[in-house]
C-alpha atoms as a PDB file:
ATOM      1  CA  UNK A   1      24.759 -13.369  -0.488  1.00  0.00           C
ATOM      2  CA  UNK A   2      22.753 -15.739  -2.782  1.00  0.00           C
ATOM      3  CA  UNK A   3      19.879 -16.342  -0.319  1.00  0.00           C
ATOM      4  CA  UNK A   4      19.896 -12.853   0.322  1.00  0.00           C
ATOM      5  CA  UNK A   5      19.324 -12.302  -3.516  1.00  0.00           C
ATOM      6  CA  UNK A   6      16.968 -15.041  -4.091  1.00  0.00           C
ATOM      7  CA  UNK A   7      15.112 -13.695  -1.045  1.00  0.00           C
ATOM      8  CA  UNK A   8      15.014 -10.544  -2.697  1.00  0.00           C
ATOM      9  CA  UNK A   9      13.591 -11.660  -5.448  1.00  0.00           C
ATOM     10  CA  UNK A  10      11.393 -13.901  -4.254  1.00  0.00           C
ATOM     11  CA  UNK A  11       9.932 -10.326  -2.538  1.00  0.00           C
ATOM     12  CA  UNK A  12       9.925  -8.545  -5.551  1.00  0.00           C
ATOM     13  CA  UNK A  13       7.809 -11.348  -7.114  1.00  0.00           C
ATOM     14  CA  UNK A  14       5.670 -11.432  -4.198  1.00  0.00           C
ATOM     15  CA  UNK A  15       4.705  -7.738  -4.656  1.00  0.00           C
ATOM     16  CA  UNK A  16       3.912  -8.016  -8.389  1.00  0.00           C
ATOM     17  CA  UNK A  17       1.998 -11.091  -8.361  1.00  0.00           C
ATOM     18  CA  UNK A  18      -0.136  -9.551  -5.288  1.00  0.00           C
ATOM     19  CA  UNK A  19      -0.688  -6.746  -7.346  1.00  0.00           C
ATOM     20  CA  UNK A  20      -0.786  -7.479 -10.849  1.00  0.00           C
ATOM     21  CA  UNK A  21      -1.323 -11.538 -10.618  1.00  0.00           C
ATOM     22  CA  UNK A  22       0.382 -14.107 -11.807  1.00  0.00           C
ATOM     23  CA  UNK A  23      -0.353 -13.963 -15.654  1.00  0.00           C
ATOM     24  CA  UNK A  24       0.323 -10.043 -16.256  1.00  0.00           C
ATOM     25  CA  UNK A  25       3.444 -10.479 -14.037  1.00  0.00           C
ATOM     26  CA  UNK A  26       6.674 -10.722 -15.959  1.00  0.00           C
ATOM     27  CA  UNK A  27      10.031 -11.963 -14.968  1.00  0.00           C
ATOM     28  CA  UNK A  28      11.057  -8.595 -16.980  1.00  0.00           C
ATOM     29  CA  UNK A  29       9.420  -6.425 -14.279  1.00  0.00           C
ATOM     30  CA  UNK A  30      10.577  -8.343 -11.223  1.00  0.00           C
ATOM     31  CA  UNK A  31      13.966  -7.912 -12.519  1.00  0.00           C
ATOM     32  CA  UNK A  32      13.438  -3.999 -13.674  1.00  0.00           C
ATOM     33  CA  UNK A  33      12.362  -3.520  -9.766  1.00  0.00           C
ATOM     34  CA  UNK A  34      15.204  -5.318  -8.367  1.00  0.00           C
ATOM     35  CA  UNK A  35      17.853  -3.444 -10.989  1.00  0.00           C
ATOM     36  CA  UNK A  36      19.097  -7.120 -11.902  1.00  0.00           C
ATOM     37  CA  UNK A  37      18.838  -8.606 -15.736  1.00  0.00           C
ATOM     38  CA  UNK A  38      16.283 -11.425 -16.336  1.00  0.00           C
ATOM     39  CA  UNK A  39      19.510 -13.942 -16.695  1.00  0.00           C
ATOM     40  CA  UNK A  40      19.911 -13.123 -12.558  1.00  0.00           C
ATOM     41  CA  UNK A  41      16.022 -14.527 -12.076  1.00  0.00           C
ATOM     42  CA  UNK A  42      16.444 -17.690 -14.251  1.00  0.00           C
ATOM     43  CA  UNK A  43      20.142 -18.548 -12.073  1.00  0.00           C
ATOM     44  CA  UNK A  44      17.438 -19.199  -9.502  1.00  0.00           C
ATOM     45  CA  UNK A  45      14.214 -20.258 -10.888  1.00  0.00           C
ATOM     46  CA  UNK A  46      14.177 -22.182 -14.255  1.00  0.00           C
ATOM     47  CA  UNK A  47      10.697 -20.272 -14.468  1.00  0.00           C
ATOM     48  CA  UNK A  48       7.898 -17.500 -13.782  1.00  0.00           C
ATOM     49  CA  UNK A  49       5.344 -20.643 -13.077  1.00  0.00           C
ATOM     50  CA  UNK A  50       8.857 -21.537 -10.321  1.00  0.00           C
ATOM     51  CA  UNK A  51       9.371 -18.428  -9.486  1.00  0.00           C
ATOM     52  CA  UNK A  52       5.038 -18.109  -8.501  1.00  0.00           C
ATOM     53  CA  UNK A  53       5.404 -21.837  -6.362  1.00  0.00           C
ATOM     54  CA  UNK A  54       8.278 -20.597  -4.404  1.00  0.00           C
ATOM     55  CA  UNK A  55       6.432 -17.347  -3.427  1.00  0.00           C
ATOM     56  CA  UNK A  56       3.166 -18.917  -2.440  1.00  0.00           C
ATOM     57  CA  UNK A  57       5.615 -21.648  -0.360  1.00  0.00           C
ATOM     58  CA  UNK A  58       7.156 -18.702   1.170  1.00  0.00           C
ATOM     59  CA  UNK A  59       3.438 -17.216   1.950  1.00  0.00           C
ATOM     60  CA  UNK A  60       2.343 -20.632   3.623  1.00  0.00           C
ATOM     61  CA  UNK A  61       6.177 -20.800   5.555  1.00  0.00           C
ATOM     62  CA  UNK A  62       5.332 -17.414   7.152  1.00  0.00           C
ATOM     63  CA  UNK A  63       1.792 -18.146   7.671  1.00  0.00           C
ATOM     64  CA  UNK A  64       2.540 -21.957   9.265  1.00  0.00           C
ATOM     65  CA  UNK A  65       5.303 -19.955  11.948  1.00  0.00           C
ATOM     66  CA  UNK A  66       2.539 -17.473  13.301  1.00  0.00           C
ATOM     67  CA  UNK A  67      -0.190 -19.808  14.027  1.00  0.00           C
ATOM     68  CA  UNK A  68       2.875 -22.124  15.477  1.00  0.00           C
ATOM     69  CA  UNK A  69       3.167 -18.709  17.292  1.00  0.00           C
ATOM     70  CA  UNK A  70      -1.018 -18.918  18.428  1.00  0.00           C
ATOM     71  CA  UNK A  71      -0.256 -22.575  19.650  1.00  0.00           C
ATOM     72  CA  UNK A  72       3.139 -21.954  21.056  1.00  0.00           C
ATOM     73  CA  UNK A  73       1.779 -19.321  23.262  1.00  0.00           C
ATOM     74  CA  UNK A  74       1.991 -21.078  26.365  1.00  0.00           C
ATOM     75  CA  UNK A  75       0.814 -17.936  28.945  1.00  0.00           C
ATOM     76  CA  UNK A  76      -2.895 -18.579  27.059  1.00  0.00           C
ATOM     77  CA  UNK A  77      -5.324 -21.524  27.499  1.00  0.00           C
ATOM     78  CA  UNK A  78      -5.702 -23.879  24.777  1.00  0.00           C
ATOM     79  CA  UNK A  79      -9.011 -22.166  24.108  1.00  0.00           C
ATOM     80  CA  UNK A  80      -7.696 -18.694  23.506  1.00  0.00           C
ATOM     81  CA  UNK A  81      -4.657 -20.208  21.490  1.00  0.00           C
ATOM     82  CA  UNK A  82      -7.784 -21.561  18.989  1.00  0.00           C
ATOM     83  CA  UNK A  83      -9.035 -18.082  19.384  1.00  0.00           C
ATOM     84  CA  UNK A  84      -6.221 -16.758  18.398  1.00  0.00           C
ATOM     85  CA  UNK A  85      -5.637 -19.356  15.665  1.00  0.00           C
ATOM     86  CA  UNK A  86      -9.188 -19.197  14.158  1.00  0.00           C
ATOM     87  CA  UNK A  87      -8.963 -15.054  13.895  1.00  0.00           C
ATOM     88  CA  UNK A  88      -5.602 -15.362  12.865  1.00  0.00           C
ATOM     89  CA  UNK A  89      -6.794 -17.221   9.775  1.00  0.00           C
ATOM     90  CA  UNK A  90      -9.672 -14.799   9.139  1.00  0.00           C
ATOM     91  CA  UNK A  91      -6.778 -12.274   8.444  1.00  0.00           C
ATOM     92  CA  UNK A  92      -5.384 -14.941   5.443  1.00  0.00           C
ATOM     93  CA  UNK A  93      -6.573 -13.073   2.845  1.00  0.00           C
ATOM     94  CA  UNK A  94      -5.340  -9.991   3.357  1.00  0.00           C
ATOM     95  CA  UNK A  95      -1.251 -11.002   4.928  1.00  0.00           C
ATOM     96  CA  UNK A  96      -1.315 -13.938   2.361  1.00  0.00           C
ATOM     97  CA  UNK A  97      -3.070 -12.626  -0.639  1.00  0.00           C
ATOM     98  CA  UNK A  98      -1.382 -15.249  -3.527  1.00  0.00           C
ATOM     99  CA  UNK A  99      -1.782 -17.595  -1.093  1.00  0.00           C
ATOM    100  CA  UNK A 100      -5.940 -17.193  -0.234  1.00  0.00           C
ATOM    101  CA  UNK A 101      -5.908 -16.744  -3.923  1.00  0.00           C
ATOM    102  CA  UNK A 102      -4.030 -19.475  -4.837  1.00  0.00           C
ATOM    103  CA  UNK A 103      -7.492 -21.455  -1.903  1.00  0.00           C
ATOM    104  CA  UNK A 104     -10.043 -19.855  -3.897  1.00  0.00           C
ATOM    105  CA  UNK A 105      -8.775 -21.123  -7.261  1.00  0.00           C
ATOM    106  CA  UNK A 106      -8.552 -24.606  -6.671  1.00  0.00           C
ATOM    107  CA  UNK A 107     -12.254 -24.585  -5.179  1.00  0.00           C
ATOM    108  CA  UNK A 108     -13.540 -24.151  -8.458  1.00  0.00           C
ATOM    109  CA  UNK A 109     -13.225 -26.872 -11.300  1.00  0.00           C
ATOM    110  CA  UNK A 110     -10.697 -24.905 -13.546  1.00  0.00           C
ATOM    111  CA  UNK A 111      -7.317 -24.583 -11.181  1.00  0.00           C
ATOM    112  CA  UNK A 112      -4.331 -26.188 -12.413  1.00  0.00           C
ATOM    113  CA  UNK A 113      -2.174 -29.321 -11.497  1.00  0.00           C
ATOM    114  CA  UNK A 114       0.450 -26.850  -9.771  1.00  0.00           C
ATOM    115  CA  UNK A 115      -2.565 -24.789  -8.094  1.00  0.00           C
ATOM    116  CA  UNK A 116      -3.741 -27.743  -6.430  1.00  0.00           C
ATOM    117  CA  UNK A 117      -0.218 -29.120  -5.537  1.00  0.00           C
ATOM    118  CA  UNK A 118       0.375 -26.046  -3.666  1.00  0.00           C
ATOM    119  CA  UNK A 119      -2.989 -25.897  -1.743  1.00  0.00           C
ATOM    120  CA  UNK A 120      -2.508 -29.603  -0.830  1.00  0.00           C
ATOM    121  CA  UNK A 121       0.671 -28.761   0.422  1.00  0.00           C
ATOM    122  CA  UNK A 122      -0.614 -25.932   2.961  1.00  0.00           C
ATOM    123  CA  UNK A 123      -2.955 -28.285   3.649  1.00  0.00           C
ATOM    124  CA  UNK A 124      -0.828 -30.983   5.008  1.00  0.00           C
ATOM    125  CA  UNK A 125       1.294 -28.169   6.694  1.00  0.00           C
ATOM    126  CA  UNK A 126      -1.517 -26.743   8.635  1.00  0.00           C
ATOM    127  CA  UNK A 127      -3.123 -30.049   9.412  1.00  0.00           C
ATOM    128  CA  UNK A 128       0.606 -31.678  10.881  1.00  0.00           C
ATOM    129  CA  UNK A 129       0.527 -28.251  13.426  1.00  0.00           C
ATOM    130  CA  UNK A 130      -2.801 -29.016  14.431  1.00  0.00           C
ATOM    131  CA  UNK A 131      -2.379 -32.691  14.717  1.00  0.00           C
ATOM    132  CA  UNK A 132       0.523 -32.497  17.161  1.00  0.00           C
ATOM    133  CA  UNK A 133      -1.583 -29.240  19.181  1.00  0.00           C
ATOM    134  CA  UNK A 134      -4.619 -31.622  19.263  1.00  0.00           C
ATOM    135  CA  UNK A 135      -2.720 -35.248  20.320  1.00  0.00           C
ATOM    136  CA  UNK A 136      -0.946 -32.513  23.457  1.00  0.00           C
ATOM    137  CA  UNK A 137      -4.527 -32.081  24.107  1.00  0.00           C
ATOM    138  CA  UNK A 138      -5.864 -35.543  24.196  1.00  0.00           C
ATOM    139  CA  UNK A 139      -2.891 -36.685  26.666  1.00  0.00           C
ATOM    140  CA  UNK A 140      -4.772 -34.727  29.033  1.00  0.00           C
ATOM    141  CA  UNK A 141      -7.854 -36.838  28.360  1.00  0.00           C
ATOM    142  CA  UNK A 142      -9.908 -34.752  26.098  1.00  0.00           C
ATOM    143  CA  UNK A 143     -11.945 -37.651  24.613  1.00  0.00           C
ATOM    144  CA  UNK A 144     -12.986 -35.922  22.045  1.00  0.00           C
ATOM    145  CA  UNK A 145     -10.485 -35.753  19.834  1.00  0.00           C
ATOM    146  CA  UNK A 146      -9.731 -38.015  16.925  1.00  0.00           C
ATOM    147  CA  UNK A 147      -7.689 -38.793  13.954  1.00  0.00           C
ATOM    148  CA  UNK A 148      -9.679 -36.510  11.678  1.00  0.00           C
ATOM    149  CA  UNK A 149     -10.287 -33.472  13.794  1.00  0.00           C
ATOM    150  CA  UNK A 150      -7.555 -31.498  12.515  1.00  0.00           C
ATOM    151  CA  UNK A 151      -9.147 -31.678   8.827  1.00  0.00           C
ATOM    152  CA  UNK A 152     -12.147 -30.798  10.192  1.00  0.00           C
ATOM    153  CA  UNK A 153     -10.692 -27.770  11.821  1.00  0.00           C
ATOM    154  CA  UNK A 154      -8.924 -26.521   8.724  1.00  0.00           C
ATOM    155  CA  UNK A 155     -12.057 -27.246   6.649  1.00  0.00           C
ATOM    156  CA  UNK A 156     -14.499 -25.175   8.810  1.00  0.00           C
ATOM    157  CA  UNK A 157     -11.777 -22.444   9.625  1.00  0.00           C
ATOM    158  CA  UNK A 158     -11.141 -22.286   5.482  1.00  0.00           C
ATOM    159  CA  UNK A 159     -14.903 -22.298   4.473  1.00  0.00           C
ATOM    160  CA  UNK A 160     -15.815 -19.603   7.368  1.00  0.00           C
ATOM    161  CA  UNK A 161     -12.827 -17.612   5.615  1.00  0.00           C
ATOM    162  CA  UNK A 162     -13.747 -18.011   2.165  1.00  0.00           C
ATOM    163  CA  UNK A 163     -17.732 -16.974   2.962  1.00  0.00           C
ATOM    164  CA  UNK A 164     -16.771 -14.130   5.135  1.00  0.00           C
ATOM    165  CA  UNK A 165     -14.913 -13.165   1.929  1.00  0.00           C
ATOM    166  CA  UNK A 166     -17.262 -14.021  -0.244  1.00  0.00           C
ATOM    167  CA  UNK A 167     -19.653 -11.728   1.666  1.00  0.00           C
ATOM    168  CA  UNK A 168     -17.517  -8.730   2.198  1.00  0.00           C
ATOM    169  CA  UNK A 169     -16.454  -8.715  -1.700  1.00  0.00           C
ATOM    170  CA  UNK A 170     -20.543  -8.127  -2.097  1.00  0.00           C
ATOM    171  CA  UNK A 171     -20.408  -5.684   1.404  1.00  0.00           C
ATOM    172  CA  UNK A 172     -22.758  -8.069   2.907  1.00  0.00           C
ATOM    173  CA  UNK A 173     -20.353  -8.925   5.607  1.00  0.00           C
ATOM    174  CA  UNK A 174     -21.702  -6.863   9.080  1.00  0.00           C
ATOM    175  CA  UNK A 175     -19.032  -6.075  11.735  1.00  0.00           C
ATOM    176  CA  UNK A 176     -20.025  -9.028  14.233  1.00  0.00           C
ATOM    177  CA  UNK A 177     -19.921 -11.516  11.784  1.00  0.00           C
ATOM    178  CA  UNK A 178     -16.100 -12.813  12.357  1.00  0.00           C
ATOM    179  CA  UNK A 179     -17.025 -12.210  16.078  1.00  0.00           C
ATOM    180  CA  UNK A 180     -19.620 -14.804  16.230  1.00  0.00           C
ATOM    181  CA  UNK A 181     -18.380 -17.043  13.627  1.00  0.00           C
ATOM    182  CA  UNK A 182     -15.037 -17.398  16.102  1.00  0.00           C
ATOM    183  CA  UNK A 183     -18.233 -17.749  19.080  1.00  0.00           C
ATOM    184  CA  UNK A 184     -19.543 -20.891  17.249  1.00  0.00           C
ATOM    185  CA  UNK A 185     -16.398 -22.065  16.228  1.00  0.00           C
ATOM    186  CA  UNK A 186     -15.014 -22.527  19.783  1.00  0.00           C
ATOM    187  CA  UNK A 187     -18.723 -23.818  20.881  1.00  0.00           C
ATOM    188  CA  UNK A 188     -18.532 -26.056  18.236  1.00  0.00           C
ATOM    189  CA  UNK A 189     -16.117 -27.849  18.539  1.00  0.00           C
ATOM    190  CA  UNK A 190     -16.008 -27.342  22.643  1.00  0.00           C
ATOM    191  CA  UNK A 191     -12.655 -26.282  23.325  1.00  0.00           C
ATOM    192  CA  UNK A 192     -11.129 -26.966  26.862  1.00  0.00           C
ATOM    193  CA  UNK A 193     -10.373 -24.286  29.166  1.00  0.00           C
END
């Protein structure tokens, strides 16, 4: 019963941060739209700034299982498992909105300690997955893979994703543009078969 209620909580936040964010959401209203008192919230999270970590953690745990999911996906080559990966990530923004906004925040000089904390953790998250995808590939002697190719995976997947958003927030984005940016991502970086 007590995950189950922190779960439901942790939902509840989720909702109000997405829509409100996190500095005109109030542990008052998370607990109004569960029915619970406040007191319920602080028995499991000593804070809102808590309560905001464990949400985006729970954002980057669901996000981390489906591109497990694109890699896992043994029926595909590993080329179309990047495909699938690289569009999957596109979508970020809008399955994992505190979480792309927690990305966009810490790009620019004013993001705090616990902002950054949380994006290095994804970070490391995303980058073990792709490490232990990439090292299957290289025991079947795909040369060109190295130590730092997951990084630079996760930084051109994340910058693609943060201009593609830049550029539809301005409507500047055209339809193709995802289309061929996932075309020169796989060409890039030369995918096997």
């Amino acid at each position: 019963m007590a995950k189950s209620r922190k779960t439901d909580i942790l939902k509840a936040a989720q909702k109000r941060f997405i829509r409100h964010g996190l500095n005109k959401t109030t542990l008052e209203e998370v607990a109004r739209d569960l029915r619970i008192g406040k007191a319920t919230i602080y028995h499991y999270f000593e804070s809102k700034d808590q309560l905001f970590a464990e949400t985006v953690r729970l954002e980057i745990s669901e996000y981390l299982d489906q591109i497990k999911n694109c890699f896992n996906n043994e029926s595909l080559p590993i080329k179309e498992r990047f495909q699938e990966y690289f569009l999957f990530k596109m979508k970020l923004g809008e399955l994992y909105p505190i979480l792309f906004d927690v990305i966009k925040q810490t790009i620019n000089e004013f993001s705090t300690e616990k902002m950054v904390e949380l994006h290095l953790h994804f970070l490391e998250k995303e980058e073990e997955i792709l490490s232990l995808v990439l090292q299957s590939i290289k025991k079947e002697k795909h040369d060109f893979i190295d130590k730092q190719f997951a990084r630079v995976i996760i930084a051109e997947t994340t910058g693609f994703l943060l201009l593609s958003s830049f550029l539809k927030t301005h409507n500047k984005m055209e339809a193709f543009f995802i289309e061929k940016g996932k075309d020169e991502f796989l060409r890039k970086f030369s995918f096997p078969d």
